[in-house]
PDB file of N, CA and C in Angstrom:
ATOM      1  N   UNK A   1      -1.042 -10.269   0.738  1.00  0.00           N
ATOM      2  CA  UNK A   1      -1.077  -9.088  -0.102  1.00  0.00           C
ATOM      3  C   UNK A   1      -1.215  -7.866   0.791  1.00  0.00           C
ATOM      4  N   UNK A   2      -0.544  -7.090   0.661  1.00  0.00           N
ATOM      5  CA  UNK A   2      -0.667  -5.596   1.131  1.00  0.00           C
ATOM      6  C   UNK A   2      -1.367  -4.365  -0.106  1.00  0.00           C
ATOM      7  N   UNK A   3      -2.054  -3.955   0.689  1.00  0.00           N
ATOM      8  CA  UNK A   3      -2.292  -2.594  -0.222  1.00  0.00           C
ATOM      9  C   UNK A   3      -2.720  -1.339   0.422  1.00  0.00           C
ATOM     10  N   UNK A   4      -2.051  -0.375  -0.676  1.00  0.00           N
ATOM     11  CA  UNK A   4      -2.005   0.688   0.027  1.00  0.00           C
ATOM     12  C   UNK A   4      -3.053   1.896  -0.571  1.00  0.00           C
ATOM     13  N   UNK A   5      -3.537   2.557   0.006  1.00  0.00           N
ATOM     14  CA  UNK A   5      -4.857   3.426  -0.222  1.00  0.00           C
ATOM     15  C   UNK A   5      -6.088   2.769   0.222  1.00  0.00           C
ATOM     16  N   UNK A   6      -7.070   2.611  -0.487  1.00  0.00           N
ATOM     17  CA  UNK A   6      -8.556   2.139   0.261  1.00  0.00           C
ATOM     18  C   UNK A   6      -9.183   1.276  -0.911  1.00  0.00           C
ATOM     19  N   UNK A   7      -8.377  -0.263  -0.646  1.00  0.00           N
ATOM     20  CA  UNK A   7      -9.308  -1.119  -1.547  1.00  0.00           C
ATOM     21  C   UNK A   7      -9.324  -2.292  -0.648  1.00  0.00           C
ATOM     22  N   UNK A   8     -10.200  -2.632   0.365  1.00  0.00           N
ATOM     23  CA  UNK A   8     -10.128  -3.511   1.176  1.00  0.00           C
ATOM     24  C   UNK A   8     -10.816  -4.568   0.149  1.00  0.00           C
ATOM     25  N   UNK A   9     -11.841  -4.237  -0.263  1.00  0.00           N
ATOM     26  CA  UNK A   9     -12.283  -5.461  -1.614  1.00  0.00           C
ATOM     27  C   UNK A   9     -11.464  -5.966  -1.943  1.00  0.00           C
ATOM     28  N   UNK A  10      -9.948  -5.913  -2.433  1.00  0.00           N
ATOM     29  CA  UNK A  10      -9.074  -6.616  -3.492  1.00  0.00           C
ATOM     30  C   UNK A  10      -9.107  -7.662  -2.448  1.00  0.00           C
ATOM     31  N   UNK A  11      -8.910  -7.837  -1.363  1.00  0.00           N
ATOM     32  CA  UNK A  11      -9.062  -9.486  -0.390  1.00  0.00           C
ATOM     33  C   UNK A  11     -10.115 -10.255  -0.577  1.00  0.00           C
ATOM     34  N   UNK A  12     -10.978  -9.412  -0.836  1.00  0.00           N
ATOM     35  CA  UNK A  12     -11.958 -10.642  -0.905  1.00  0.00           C
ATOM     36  C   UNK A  12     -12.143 -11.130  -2.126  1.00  0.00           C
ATOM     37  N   UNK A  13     -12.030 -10.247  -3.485  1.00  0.00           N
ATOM     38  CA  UNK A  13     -12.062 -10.625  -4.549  1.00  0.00           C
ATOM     39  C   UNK A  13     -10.783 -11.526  -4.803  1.00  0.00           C
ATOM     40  N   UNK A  14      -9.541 -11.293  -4.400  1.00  0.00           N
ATOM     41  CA  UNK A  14      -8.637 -12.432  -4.767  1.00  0.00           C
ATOM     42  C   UNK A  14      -8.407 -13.506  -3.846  1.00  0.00           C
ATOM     43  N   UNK A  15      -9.119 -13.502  -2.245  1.00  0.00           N
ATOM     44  CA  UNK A  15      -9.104 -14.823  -1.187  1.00  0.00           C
ATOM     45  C   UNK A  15      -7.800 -14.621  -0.732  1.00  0.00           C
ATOM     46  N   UNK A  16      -7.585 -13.375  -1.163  1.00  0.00           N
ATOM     47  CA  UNK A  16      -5.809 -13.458  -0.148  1.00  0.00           C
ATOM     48  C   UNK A  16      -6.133 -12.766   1.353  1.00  0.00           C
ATOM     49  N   UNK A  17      -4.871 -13.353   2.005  1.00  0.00           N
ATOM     50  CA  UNK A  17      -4.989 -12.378   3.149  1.00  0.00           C
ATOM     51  C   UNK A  17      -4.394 -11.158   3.484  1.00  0.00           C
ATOM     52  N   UNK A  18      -4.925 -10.464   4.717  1.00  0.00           N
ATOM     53  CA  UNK A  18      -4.102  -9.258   4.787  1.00  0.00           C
ATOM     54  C   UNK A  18      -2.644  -9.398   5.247  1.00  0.00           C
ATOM     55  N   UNK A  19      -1.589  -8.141   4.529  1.00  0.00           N
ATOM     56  CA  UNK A  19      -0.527  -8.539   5.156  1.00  0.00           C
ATOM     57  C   UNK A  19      -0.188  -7.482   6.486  1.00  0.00           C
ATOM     58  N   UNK A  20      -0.760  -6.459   6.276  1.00  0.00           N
ATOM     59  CA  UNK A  20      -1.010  -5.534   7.069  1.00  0.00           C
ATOM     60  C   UNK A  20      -1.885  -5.191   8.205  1.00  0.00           C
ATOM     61  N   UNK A  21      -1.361  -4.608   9.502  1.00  0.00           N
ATOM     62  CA  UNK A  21      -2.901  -4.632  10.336  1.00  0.00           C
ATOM     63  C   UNK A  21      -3.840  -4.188   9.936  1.00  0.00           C
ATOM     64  N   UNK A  22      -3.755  -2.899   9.072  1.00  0.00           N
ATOM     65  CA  UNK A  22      -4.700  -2.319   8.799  1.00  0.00           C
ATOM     66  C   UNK A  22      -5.119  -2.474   7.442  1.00  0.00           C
ATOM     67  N   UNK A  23      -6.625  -2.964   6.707  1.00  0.00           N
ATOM     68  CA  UNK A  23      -6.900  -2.707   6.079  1.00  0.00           C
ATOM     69  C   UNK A  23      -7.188  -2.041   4.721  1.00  0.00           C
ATOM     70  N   UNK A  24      -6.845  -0.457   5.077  1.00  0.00           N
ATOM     71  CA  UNK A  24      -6.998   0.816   4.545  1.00  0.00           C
ATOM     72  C   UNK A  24      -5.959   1.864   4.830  1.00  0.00           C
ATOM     73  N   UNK A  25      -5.415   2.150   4.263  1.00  0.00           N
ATOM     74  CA  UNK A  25      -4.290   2.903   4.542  1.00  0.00           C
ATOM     75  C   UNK A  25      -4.031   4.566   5.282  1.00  0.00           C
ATOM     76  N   UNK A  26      -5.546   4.781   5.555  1.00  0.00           N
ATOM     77  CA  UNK A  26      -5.810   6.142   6.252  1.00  0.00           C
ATOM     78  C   UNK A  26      -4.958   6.537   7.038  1.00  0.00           C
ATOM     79  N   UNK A  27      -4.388   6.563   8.250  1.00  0.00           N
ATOM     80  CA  UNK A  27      -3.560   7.032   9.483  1.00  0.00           C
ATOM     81  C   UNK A  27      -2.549   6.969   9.066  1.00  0.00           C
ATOM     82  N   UNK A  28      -2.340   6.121   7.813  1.00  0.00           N
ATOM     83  CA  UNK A  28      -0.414   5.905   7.032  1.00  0.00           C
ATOM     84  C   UNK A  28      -0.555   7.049   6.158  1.00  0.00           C
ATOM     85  N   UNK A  29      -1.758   8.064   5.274  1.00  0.00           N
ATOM     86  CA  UNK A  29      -1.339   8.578   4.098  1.00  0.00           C
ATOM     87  C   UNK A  29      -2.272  10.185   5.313  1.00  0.00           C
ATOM     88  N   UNK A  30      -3.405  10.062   5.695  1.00  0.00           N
ATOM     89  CA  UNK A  30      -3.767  11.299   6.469  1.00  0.00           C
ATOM     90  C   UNK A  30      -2.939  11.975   7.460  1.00  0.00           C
ATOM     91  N   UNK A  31      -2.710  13.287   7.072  1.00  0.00           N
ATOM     92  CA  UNK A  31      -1.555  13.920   8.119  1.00  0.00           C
ATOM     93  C   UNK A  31      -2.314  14.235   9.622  1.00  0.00           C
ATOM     94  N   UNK A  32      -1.438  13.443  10.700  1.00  0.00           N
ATOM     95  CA  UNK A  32      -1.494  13.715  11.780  1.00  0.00           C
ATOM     96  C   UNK A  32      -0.968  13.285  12.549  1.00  0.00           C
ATOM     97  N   UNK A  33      -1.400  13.408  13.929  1.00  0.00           N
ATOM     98  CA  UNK A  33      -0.449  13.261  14.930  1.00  0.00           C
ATOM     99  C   UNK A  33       1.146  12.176  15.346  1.00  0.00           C
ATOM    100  N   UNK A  34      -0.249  10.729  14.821  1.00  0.00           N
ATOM    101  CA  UNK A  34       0.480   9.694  15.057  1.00  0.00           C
ATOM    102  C   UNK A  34       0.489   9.071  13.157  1.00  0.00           C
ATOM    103  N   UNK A  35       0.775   9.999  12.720  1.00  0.00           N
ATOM    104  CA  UNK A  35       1.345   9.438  11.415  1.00  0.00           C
ATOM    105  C   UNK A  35       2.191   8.266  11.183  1.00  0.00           C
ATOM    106  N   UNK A  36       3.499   8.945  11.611  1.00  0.00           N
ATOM    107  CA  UNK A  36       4.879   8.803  11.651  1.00  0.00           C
ATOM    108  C   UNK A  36       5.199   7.183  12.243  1.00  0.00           C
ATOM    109  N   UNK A  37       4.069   7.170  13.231  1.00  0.00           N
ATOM    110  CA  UNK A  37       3.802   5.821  14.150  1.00  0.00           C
ATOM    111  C   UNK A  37       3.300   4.838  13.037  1.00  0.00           C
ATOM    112  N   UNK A  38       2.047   5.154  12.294  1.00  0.00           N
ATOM    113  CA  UNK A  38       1.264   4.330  11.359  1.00  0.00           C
ATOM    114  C   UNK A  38       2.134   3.586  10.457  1.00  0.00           C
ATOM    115  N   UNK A  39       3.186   4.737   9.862  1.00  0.00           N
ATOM    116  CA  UNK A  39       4.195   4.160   8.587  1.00  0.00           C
ATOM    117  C   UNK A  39       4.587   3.490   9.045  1.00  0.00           C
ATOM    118  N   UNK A  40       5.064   3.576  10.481  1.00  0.00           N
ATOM    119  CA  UNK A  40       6.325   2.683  10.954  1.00  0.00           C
ATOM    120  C   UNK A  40       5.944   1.094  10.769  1.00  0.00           C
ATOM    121  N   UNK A  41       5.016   1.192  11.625  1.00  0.00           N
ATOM    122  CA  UNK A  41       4.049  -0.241  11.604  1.00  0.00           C
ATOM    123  C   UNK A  41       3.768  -0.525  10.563  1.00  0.00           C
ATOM    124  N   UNK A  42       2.956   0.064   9.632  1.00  0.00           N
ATOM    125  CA  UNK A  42       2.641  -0.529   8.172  1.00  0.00           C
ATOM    126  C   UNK A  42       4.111  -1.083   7.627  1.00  0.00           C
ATOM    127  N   UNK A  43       5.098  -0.480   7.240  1.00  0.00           N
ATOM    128  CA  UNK A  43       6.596  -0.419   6.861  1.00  0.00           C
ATOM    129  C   UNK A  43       6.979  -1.882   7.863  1.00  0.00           C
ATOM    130  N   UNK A  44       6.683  -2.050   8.605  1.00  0.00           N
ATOM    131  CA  UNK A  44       7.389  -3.073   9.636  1.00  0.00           C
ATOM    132  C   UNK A  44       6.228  -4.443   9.494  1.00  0.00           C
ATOM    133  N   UNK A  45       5.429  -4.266   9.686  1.00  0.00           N
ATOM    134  CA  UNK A  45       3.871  -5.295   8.781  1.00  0.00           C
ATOM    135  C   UNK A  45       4.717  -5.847   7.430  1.00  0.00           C
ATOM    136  N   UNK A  46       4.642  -5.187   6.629  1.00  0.00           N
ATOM    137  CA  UNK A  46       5.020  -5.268   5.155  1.00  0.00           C
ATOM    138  C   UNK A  46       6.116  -6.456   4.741  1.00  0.00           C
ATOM    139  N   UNK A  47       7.946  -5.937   5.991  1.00  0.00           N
ATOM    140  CA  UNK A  47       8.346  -6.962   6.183  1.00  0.00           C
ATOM    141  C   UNK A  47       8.507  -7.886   6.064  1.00  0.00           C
ATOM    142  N   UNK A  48       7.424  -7.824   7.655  1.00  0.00           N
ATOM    143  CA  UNK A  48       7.795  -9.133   8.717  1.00  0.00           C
ATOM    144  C   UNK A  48       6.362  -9.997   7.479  1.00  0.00           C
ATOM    145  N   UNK A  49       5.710  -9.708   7.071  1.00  0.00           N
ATOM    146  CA  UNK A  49       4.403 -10.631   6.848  1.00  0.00           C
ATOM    147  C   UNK A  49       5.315 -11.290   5.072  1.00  0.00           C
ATOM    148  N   UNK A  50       6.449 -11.087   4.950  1.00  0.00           N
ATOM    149  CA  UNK A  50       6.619 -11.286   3.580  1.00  0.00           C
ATOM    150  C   UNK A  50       5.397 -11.557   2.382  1.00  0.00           C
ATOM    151  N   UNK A  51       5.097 -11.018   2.592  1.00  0.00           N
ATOM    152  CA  UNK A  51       3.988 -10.514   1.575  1.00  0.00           C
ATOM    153  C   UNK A  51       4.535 -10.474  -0.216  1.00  0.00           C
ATOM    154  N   UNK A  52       3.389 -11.421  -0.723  1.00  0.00           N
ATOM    155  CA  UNK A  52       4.056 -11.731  -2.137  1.00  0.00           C
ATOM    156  C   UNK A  52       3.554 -10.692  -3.406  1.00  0.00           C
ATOM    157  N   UNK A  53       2.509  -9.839  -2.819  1.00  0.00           N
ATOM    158  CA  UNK A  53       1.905  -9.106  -3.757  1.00  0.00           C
ATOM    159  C   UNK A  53       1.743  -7.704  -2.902  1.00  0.00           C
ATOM    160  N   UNK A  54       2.262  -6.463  -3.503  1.00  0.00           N
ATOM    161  CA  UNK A  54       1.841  -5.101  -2.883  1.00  0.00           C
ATOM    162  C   UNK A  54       1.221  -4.500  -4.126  1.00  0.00           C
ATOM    163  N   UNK A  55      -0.459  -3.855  -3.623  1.00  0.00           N
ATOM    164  CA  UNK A  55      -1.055  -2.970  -4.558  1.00  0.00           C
ATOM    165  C   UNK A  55      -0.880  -1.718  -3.859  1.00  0.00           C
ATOM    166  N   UNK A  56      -1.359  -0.767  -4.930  1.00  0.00           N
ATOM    167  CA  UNK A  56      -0.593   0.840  -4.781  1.00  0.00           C
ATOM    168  C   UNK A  56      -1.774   1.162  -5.377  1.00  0.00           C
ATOM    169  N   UNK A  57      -3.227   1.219  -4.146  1.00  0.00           N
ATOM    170  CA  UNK A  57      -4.790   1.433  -5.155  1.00  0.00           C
ATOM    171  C   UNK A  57      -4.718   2.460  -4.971  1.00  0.00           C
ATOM    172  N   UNK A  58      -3.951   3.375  -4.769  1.00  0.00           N
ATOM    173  CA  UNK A  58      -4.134   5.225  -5.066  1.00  0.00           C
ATOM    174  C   UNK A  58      -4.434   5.327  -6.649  1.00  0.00           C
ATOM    175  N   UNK A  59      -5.527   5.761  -7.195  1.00  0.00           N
ATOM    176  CA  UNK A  59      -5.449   5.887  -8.705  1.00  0.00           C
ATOM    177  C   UNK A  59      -6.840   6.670  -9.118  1.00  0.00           C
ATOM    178  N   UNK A  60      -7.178   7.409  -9.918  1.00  0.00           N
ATOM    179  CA  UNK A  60      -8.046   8.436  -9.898  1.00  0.00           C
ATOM    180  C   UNK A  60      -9.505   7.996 -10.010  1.00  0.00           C
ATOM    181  N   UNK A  61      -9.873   6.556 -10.535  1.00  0.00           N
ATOM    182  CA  UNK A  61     -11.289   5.887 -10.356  1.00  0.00           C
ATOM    183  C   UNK A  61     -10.952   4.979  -9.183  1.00  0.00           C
ATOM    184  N   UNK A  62     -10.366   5.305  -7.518  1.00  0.00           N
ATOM    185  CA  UNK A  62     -10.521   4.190  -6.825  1.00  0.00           C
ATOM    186  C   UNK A  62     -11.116   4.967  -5.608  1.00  0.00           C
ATOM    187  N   UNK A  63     -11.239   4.344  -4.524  1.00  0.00           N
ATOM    188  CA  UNK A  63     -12.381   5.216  -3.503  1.00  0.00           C
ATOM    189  C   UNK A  63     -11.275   6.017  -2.539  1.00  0.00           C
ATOM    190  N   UNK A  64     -11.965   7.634  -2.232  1.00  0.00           N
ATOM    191  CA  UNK A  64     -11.073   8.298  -1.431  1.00  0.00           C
ATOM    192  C   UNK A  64      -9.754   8.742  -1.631  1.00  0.00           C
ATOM    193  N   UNK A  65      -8.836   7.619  -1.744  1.00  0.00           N
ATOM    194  CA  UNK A  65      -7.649   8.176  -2.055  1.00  0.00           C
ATOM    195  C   UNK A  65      -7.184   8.066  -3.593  1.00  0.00           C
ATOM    196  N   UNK A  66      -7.143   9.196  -4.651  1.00  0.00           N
ATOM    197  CA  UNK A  66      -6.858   9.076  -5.742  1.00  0.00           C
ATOM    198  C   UNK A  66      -5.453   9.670  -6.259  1.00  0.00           C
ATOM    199  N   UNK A  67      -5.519  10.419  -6.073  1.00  0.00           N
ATOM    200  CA  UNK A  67      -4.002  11.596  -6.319  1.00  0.00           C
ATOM    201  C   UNK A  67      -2.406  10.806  -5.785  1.00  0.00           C
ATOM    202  N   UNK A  68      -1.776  10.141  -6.558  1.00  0.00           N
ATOM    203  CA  UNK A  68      -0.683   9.245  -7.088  1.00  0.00           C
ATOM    204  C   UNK A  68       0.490  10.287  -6.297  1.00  0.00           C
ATOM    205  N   UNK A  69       0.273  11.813  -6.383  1.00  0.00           N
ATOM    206  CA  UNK A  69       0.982  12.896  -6.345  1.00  0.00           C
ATOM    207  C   UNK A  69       1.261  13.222  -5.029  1.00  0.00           C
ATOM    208  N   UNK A  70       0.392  13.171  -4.069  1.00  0.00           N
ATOM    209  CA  UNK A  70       0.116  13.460  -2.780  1.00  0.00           C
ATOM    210  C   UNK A  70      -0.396  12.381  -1.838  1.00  0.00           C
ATOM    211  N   UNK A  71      -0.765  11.334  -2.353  1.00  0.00           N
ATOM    212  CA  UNK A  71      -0.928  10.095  -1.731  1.00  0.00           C
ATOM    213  C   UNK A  71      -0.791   8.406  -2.064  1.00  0.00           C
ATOM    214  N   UNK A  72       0.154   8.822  -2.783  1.00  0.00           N
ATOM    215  CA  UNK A  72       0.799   7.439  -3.870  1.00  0.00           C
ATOM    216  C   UNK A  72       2.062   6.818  -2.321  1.00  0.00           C
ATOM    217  N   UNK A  73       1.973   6.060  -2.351  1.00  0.00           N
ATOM    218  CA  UNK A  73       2.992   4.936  -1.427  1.00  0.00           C
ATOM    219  C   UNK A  73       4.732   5.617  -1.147  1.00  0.00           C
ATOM    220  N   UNK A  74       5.034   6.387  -2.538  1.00  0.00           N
ATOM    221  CA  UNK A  74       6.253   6.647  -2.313  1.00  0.00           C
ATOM    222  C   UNK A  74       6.323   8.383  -1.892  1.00  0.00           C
ATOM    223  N   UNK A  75       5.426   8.711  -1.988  1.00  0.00           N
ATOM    224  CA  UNK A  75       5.315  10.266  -0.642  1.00  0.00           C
ATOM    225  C   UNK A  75       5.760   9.860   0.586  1.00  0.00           C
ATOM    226  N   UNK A  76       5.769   8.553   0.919  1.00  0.00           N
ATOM    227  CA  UNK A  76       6.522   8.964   2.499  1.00  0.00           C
ATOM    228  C   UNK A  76       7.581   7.576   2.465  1.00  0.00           C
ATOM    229  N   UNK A  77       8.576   8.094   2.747  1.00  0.00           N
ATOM    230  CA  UNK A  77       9.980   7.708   2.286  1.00  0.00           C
ATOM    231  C   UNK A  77       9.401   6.456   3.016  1.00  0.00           C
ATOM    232  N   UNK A  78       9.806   5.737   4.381  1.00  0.00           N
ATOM    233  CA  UNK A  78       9.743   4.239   4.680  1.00  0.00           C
ATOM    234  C   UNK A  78       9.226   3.324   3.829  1.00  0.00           C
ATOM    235  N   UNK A  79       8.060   4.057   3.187  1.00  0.00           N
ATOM    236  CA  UNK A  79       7.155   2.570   2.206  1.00  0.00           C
ATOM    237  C   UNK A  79       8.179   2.704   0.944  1.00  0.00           C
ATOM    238  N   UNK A  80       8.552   3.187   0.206  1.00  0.00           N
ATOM    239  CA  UNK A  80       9.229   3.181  -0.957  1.00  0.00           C
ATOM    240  C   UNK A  80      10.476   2.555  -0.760  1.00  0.00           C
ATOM    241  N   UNK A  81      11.190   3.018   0.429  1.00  0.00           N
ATOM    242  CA  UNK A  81      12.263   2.227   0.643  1.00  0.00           C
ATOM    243  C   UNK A  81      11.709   0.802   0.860  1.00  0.00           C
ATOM    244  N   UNK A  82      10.835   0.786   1.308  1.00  0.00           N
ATOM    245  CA  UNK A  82      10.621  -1.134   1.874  1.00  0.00           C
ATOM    246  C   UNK A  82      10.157  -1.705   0.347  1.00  0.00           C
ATOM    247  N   UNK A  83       9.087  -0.743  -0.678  1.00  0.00           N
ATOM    248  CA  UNK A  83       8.865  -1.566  -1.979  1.00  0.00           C
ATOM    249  C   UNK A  83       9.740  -1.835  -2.659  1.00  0.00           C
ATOM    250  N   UNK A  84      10.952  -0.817  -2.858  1.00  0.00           N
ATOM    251  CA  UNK A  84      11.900  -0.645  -4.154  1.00  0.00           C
ATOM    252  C   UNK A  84      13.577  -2.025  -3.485  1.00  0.00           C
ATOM    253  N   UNK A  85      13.405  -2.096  -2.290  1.00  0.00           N
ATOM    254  CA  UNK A  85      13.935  -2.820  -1.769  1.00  0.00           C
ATOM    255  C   UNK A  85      13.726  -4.695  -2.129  1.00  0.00           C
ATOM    256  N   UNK A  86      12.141  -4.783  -1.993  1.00  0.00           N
ATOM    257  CA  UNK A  86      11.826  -5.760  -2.289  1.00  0.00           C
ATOM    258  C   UNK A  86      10.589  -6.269  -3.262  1.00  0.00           C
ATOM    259  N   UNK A  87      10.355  -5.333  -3.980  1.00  0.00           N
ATOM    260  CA  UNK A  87       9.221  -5.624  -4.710  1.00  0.00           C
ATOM    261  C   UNK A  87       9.597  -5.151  -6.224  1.00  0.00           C
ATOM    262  N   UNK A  88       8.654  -5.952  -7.382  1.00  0.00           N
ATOM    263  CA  UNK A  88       8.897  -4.969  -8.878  1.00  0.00           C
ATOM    264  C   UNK A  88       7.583  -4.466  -8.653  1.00  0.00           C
ATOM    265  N   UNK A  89       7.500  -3.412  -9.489  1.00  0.00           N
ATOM    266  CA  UNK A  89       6.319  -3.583 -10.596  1.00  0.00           C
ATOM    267  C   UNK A  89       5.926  -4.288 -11.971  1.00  0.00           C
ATOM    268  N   UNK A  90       4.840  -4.814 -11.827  1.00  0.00           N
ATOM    269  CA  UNK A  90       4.857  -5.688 -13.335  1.00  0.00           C
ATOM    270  C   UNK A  90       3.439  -5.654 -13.145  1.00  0.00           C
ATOM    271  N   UNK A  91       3.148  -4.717 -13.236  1.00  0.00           N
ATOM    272  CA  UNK A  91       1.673  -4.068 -13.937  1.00  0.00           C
ATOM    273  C   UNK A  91       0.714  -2.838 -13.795  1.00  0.00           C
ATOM    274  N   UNK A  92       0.098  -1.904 -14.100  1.00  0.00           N
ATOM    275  CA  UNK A  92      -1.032  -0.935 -13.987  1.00  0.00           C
ATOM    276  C   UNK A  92      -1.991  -0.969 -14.339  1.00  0.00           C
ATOM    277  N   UNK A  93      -3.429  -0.900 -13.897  1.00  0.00           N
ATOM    278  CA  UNK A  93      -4.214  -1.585 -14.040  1.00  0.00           C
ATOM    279  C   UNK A  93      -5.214  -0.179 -13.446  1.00  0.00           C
ATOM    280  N   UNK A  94      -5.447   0.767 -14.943  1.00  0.00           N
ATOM    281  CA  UNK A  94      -6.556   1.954 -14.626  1.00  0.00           C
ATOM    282  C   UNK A  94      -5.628   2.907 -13.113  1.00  0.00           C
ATOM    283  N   UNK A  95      -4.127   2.415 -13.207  1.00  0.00           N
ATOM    284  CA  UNK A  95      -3.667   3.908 -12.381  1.00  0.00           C
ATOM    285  C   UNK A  95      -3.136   3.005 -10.857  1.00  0.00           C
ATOM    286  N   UNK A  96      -3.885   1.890 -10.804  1.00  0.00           N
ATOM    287  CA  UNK A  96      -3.520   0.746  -9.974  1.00  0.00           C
ATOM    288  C   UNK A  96      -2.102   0.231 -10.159  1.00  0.00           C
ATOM    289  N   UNK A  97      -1.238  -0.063  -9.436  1.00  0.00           N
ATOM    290  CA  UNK A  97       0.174  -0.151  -9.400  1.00  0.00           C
ATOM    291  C   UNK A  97      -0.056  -1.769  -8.802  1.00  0.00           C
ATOM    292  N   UNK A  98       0.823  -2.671  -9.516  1.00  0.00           N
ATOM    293  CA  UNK A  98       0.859  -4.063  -8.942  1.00  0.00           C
ATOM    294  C   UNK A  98       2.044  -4.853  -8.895  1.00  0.00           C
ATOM    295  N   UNK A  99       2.526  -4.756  -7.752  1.00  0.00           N
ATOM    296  CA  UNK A  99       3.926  -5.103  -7.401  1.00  0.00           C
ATOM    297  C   UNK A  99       3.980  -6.363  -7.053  1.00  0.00           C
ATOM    298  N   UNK A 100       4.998  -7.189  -7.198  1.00  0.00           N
ATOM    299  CA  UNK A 100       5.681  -8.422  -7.313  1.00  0.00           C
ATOM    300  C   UNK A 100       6.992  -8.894  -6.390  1.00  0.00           C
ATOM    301  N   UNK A 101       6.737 -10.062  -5.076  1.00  0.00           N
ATOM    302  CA  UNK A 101       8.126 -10.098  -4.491  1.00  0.00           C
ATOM    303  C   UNK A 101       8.759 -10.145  -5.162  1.00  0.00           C
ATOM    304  N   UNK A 102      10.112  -9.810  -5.246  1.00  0.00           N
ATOM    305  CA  UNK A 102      11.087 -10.200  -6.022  1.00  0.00           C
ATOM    306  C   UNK A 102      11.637 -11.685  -5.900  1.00  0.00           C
TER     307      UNK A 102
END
């Protein structure tokens, strides 16, 4: 499972693993230097880990990152191309986005 924004809990509550190096999606959605670097890798993680479940915990009761608008998965083009490529949606869950390999 991959997810994007700051719900490192959803692993432990569902026993899945990460598909991503990182945890928390900070250095992929915070503007700076090595941004551009973060997506790449997350975007290239995502991939290669074929990952059967992507959450999208940007949502206005989740921690830190809430705003769908300015820090939702498809603000920066690589991740949207890699979800809409290979993932549905088939569910929301309080603003929580829960995507499905295809």
């Amino acid at each position: 499972m991959a997810v994007w924004g700051w719900a490192s809990e959803l692993y432990v509550d569902t026993g899945l693993i990460q598909a991503t190096r990182d945890s928390v999606s900070l250095w992929q959605i915070q503007l700076g230097s090595l941004q551009e670097y973060f997506l790449k890798r997350y975007a290239d993680d995502l991939i290669n880990s074929n990952a059967k479940l992507f959450v999208d915990a940007v949502a206005p009761r989740m921690f830190f990152f809430t705003d769908r608008e300015t820090q939702g998965h498809e603000v920066f083009p690589e991740i949207p191309r890699v979800i809409n490529e290979n993932y549905r949606l088939v569910d929301e869950v309080q603003g929580v986005r829960i995507y499905l390999k295809k």
